[in-house]
N, C-alpha and C. Protein backbone atom coordinates (compact mmCIF):
# COMPACT_ATOMS: atom_id res chain seq x y z
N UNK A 1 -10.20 13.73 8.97
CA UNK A 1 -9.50 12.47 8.90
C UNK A 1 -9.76 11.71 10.19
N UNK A 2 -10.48 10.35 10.23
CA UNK A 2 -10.48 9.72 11.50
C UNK A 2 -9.71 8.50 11.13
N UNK A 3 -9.07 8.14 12.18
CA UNK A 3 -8.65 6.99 12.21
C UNK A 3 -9.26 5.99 12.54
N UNK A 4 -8.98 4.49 12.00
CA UNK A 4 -10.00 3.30 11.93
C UNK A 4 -9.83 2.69 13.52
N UNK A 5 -11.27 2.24 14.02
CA UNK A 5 -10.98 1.60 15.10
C UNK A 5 -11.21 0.11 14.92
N UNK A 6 -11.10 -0.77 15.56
CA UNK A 6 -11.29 -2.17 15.66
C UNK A 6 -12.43 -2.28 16.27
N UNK A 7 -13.79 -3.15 16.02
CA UNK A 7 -14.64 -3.61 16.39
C UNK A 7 -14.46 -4.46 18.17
N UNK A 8 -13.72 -5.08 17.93
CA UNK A 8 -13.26 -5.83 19.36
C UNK A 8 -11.32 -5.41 19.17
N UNK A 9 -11.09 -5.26 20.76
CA UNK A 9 -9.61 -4.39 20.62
C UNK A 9 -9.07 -5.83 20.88
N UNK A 10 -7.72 -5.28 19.73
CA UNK A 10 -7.01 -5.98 19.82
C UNK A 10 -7.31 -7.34 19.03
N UNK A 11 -8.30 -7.63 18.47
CA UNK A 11 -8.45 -8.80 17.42
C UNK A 11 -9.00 -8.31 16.22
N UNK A 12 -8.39 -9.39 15.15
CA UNK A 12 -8.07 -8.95 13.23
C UNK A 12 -8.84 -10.59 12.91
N UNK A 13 -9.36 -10.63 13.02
CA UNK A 13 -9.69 -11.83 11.70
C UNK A 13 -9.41 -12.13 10.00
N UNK A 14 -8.57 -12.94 10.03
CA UNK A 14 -7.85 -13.39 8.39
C UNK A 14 -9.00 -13.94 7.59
N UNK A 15 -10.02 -13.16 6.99
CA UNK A 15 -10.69 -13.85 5.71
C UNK A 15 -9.84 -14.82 4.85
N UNK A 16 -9.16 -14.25 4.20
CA UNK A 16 -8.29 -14.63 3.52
C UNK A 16 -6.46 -13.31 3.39
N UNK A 17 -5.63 -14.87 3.23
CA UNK A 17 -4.32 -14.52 2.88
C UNK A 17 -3.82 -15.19 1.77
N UNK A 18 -3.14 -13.92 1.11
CA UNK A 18 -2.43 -14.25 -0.11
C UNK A 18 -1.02 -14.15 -0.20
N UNK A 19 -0.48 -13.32 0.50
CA UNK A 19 1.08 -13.03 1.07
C UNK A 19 1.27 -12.57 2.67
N UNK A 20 1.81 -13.16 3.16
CA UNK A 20 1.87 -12.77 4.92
C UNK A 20 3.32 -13.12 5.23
N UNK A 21 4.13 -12.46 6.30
CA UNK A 21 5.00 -12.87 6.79
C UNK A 21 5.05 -12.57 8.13
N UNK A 22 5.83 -13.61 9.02
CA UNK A 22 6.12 -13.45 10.45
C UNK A 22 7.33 -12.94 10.76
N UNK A 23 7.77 -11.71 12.09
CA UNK A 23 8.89 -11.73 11.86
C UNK A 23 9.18 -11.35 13.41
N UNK A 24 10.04 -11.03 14.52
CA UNK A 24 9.95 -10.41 15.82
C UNK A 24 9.32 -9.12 15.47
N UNK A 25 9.29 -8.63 16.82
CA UNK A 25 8.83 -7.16 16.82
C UNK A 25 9.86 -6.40 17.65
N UNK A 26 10.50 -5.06 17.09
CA UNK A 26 11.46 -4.05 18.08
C UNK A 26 10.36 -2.95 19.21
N UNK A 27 9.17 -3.09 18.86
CA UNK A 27 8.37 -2.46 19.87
C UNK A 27 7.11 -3.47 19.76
N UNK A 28 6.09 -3.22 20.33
CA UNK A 28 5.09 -3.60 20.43
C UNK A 28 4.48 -3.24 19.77
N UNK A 29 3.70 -4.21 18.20
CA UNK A 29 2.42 -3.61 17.67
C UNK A 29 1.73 -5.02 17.55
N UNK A 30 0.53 -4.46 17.85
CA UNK A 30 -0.87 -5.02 18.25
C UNK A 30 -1.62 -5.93 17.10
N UNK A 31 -2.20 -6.45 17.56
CA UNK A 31 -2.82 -6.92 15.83
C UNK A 31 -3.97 -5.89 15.74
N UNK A 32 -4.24 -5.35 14.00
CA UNK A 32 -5.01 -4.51 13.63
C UNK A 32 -4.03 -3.16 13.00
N UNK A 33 -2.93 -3.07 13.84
CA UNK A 33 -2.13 -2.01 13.67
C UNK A 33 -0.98 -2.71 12.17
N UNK A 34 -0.61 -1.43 11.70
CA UNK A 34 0.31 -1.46 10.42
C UNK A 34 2.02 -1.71 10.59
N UNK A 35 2.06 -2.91 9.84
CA UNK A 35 3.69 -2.94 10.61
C UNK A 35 4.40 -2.97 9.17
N UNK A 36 5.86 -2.15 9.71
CA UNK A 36 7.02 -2.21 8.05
C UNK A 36 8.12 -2.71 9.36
N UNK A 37 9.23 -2.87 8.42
CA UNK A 37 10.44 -3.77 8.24
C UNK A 37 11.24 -2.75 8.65
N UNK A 38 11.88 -2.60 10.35
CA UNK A 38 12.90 -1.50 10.47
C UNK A 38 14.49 -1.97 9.88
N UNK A 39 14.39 -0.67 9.13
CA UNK A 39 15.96 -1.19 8.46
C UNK A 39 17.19 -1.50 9.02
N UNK A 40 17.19 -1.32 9.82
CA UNK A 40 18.08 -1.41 11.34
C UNK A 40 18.36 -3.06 11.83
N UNK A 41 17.34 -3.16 12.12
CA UNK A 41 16.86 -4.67 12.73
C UNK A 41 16.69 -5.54 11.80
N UNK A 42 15.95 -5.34 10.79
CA UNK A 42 14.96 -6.85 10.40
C UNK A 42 13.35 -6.92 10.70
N UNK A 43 13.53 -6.41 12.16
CA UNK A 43 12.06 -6.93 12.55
C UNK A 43 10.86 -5.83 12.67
N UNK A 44 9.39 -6.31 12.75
CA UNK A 44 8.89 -5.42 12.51
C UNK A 44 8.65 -3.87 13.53
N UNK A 45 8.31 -2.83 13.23
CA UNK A 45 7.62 -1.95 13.90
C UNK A 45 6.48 -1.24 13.02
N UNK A 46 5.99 -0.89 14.17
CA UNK A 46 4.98 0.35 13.69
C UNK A 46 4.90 1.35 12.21
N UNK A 47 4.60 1.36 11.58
CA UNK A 47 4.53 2.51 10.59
C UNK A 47 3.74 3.64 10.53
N UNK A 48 3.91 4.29 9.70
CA UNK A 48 3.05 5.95 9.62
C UNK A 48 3.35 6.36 8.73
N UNK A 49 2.29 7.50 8.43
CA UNK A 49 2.51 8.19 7.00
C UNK A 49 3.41 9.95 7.07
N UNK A 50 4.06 9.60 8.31
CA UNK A 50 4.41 10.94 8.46
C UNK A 50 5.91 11.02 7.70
N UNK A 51 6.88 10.07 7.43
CA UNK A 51 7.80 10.39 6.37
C UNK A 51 7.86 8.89 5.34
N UNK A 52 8.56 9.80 4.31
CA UNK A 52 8.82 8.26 3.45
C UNK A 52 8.98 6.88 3.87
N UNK A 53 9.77 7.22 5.01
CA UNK A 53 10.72 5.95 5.54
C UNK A 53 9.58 5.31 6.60
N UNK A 54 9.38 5.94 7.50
CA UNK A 54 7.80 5.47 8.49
C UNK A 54 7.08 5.30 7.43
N UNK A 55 6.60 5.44 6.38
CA UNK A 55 5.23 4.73 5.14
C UNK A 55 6.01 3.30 4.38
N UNK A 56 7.22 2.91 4.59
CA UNK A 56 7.48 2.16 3.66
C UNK A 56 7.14 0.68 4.44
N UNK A 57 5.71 0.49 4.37
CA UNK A 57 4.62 -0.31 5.85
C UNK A 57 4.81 -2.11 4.95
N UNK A 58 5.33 -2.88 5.46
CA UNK A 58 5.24 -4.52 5.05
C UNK A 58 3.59 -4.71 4.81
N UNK A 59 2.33 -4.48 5.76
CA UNK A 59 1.76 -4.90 6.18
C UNK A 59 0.08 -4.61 7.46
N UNK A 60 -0.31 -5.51 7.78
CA UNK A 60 -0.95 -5.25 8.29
C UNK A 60 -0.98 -6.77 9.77
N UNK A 61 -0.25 -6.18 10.77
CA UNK A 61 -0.21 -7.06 11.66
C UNK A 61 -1.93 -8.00 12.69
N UNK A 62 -1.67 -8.98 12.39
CA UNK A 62 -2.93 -9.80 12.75
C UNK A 62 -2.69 -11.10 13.95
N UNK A 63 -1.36 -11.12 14.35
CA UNK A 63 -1.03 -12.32 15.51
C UNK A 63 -0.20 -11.43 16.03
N UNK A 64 -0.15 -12.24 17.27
CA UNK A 64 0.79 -11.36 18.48
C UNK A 64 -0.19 -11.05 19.89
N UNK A 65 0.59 -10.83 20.48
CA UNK A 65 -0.11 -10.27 21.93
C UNK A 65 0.19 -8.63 21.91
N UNK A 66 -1.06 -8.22 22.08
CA UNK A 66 -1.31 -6.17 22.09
C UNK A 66 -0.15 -5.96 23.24
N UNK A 67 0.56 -5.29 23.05
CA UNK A 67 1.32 -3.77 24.21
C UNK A 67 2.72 -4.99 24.51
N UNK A 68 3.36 -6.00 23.82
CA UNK A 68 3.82 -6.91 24.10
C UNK A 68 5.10 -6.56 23.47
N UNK A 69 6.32 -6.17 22.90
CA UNK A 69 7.04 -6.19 22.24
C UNK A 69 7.84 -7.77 22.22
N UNK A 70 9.05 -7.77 21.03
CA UNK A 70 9.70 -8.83 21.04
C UNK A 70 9.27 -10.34 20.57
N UNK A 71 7.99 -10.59 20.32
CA UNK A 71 7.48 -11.45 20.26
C UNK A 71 7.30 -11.94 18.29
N UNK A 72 6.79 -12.90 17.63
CA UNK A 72 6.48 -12.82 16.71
C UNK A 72 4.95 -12.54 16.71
N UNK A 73 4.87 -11.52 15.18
CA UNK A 73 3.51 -11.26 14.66
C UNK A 73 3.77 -11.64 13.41
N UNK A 74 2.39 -11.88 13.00
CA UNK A 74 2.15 -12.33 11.21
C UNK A 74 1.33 -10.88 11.04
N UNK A 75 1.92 -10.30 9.95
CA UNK A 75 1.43 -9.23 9.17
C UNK A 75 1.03 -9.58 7.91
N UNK A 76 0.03 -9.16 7.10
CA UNK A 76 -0.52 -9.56 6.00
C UNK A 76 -0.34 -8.22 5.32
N UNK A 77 0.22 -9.06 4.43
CA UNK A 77 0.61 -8.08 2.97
C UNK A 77 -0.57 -7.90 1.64
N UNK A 78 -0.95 -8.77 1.30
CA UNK A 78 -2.37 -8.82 0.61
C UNK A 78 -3.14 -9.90 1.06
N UNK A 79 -4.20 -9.73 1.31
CA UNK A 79 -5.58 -10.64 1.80
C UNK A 79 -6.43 -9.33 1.92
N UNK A 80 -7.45 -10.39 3.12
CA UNK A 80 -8.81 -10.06 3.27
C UNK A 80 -9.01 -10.01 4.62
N UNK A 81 -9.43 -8.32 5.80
CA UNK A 81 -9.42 -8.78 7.07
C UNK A 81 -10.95 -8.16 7.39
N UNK A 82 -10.96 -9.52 8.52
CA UNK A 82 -12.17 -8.75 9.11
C UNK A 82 -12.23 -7.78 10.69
N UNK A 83 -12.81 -6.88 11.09
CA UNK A 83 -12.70 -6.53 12.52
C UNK A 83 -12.70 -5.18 12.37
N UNK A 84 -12.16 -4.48 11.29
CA UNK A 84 -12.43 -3.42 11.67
C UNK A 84 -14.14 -2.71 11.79
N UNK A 85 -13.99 -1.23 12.18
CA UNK A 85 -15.53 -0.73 12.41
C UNK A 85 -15.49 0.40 10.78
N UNK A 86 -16.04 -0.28 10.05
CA UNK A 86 -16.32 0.56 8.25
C UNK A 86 -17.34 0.66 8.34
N UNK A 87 -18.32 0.69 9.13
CA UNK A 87 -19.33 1.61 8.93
C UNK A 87 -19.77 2.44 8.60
N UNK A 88 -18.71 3.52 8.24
CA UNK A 88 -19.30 4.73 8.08
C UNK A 88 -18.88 4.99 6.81
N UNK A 89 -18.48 3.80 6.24
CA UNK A 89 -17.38 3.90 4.92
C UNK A 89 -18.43 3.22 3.92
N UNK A 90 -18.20 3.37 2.73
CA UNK A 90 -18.75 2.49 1.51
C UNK A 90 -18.60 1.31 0.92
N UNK A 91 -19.08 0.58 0.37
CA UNK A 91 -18.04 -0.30 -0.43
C UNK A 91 -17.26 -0.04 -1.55
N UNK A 92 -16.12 -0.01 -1.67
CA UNK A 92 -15.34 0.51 -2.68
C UNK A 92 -14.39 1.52 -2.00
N UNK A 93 -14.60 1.93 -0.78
CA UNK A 93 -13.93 3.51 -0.51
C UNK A 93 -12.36 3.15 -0.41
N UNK A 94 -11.64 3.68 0.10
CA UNK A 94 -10.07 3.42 -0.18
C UNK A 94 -10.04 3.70 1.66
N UNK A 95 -8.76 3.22 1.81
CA UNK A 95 -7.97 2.73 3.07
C UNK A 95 -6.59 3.76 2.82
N UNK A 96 -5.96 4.46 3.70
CA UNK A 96 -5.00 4.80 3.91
C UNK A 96 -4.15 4.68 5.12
N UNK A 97 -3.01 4.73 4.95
CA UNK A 97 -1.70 4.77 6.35
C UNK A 97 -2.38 5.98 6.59
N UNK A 98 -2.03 6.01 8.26
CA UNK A 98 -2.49 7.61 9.08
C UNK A 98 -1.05 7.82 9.33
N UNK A 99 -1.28 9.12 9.92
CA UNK A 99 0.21 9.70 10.41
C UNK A 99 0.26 9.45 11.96
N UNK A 100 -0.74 9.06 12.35
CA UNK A 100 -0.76 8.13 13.63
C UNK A 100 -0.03 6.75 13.77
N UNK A 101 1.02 6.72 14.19
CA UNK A 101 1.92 5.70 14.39
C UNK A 101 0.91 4.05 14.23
N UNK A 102 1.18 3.15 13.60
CA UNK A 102 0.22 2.18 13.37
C UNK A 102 -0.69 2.27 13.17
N UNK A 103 -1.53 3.14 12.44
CA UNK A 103 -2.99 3.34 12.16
C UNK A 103 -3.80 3.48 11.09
N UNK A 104 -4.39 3.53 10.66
CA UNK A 104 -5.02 3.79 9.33
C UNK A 104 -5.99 4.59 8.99
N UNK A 105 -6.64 4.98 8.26
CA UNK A 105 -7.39 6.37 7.86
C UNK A 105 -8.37 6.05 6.98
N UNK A 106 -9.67 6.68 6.87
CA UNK A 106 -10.43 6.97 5.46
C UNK A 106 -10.02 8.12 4.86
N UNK A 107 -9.41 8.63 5.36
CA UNK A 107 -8.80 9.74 3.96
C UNK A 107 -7.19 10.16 3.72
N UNK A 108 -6.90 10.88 3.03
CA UNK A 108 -5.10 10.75 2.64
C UNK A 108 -4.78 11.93 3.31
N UNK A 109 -3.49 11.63 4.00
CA UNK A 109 -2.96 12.57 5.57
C UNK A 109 -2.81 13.80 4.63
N UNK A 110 -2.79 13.79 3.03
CA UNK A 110 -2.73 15.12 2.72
C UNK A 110 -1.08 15.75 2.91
N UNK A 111 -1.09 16.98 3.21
CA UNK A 111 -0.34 17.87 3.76
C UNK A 111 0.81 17.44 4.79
N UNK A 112 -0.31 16.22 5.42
CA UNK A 112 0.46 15.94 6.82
C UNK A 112 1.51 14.61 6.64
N UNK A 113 1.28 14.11 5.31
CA UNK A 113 1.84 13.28 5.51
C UNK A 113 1.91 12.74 4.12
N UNK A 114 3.05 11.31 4.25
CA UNK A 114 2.46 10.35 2.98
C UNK A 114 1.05 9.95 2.43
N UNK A 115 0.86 10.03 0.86
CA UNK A 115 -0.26 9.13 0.44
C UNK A 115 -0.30 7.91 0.57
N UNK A 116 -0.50 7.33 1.41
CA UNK A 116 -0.07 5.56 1.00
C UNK A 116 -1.37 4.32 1.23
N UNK A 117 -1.97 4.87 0.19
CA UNK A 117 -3.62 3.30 -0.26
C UNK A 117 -2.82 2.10 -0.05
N UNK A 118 -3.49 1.93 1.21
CA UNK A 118 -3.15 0.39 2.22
C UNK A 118 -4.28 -0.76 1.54
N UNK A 119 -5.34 -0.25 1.01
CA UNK A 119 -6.68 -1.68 0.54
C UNK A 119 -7.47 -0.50 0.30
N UNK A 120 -9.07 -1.20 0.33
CA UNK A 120 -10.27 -0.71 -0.15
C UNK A 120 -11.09 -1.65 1.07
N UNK A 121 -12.75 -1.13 0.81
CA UNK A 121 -13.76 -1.66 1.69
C UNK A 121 -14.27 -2.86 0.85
N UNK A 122 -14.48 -3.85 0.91
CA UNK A 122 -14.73 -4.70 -0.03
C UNK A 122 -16.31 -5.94 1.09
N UNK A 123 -16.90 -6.15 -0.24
CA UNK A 123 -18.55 -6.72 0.48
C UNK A 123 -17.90 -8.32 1.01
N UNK A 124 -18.18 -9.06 2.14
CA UNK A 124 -17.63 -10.06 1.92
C UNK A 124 -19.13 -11.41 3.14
N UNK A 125 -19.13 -12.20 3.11
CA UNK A 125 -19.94 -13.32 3.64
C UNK A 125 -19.35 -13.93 4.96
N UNK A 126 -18.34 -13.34 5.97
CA UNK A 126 -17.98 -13.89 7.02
C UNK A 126 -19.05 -14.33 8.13
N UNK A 127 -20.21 -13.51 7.91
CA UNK A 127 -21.29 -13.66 8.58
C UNK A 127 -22.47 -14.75 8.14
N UNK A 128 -23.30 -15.09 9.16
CA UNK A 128 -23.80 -16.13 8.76
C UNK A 128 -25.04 -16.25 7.80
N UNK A 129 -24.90 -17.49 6.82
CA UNK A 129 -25.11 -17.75 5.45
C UNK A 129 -27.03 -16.84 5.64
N UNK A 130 -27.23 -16.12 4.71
CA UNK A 130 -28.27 -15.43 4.32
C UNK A 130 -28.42 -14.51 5.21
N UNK A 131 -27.23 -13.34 5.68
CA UNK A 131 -27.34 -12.24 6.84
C UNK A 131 -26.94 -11.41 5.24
N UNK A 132 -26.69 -10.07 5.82
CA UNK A 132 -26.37 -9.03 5.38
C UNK A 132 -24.26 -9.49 4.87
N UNK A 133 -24.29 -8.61 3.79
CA UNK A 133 -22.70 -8.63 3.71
C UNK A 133 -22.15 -7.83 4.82
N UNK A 134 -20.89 -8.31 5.33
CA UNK A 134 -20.45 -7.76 6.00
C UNK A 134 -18.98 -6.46 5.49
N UNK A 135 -18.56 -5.55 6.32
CA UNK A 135 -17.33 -4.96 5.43
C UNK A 135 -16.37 -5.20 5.48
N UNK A 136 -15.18 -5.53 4.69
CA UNK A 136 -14.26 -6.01 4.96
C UNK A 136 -13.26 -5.00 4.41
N UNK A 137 -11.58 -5.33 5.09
CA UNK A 137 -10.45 -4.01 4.18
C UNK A 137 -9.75 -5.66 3.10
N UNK A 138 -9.74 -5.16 2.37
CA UNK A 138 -8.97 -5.50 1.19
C UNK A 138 -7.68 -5.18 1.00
N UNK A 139 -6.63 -6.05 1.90
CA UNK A 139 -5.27 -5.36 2.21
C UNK A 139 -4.30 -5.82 0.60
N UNK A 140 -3.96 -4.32 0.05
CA UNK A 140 -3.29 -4.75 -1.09
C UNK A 140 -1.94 -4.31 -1.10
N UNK A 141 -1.12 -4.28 -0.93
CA UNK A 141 0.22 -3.73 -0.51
C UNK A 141 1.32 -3.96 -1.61
């Protein structure tokens, strides 16, 4: 199981959005990282696949300042992002929550954790007109 890294840290590029919401943050998560709705607060934190309640993820955070808490982030609930490094992935392969606090996976924590299919790798044209497709996650939530 590896967890996904970001191409450039700390930046998510929005292909496209279809549902997103902004909300504070009770800790600091970064854009790229997975944010749910602490029941407590309202606002967002971190998620993981290590219990029900850490997997029950809003999103996929894309604004904000990295290591920053308190601030607003926009998390995307279904769209299209670009930035991560899928290289090593297919088109079509599936996306999972990691049991790494904000993180995500090419494969299901299994044993260790919740199943929870966050998107897929999907072919997309962010790059310039007659290059190669580039990979994109297909955030479906």
């Amino acid at each position: 199981m590896a967890d996904l890294a970001l191409v450039t840290a700390n930046k998510v590029e929005i292909v496209e959005s279809l549902e997103q919401m902004t909300l504070p943050t009770d800790e600091a998560v970064s854009p790229g990282q997975v944010a749910r709705i602490a029941a407590a607060t309202g606002k967002f934190t971190k998620g993981n696949a290590s219990s029900a309640a850490e997997a029950a993820i809003y999103g996929i955070a894309t604004g904000g300042v990295a290591n920053v808490a308190g601030i607003p982030v926009t998390a995307i609930k279904k769209g299209v992002l670009d930035g991560y490094d899928l290289s090593g992935l297919d088109y079509g392969d599936p996306v999972y929550l990691s049991v790494t606090d904000g993180a995500l996976t090419d494969t299901t924590p299994g044993a260790y954790g919740e199943d929870i299919l966050v998107g897929k790798v999907v072919p997309g044209t962010s790059t310039t007109l007659g290059t190669a497709y580039d990979k994109l996650l297909l955030v479906d939530l």
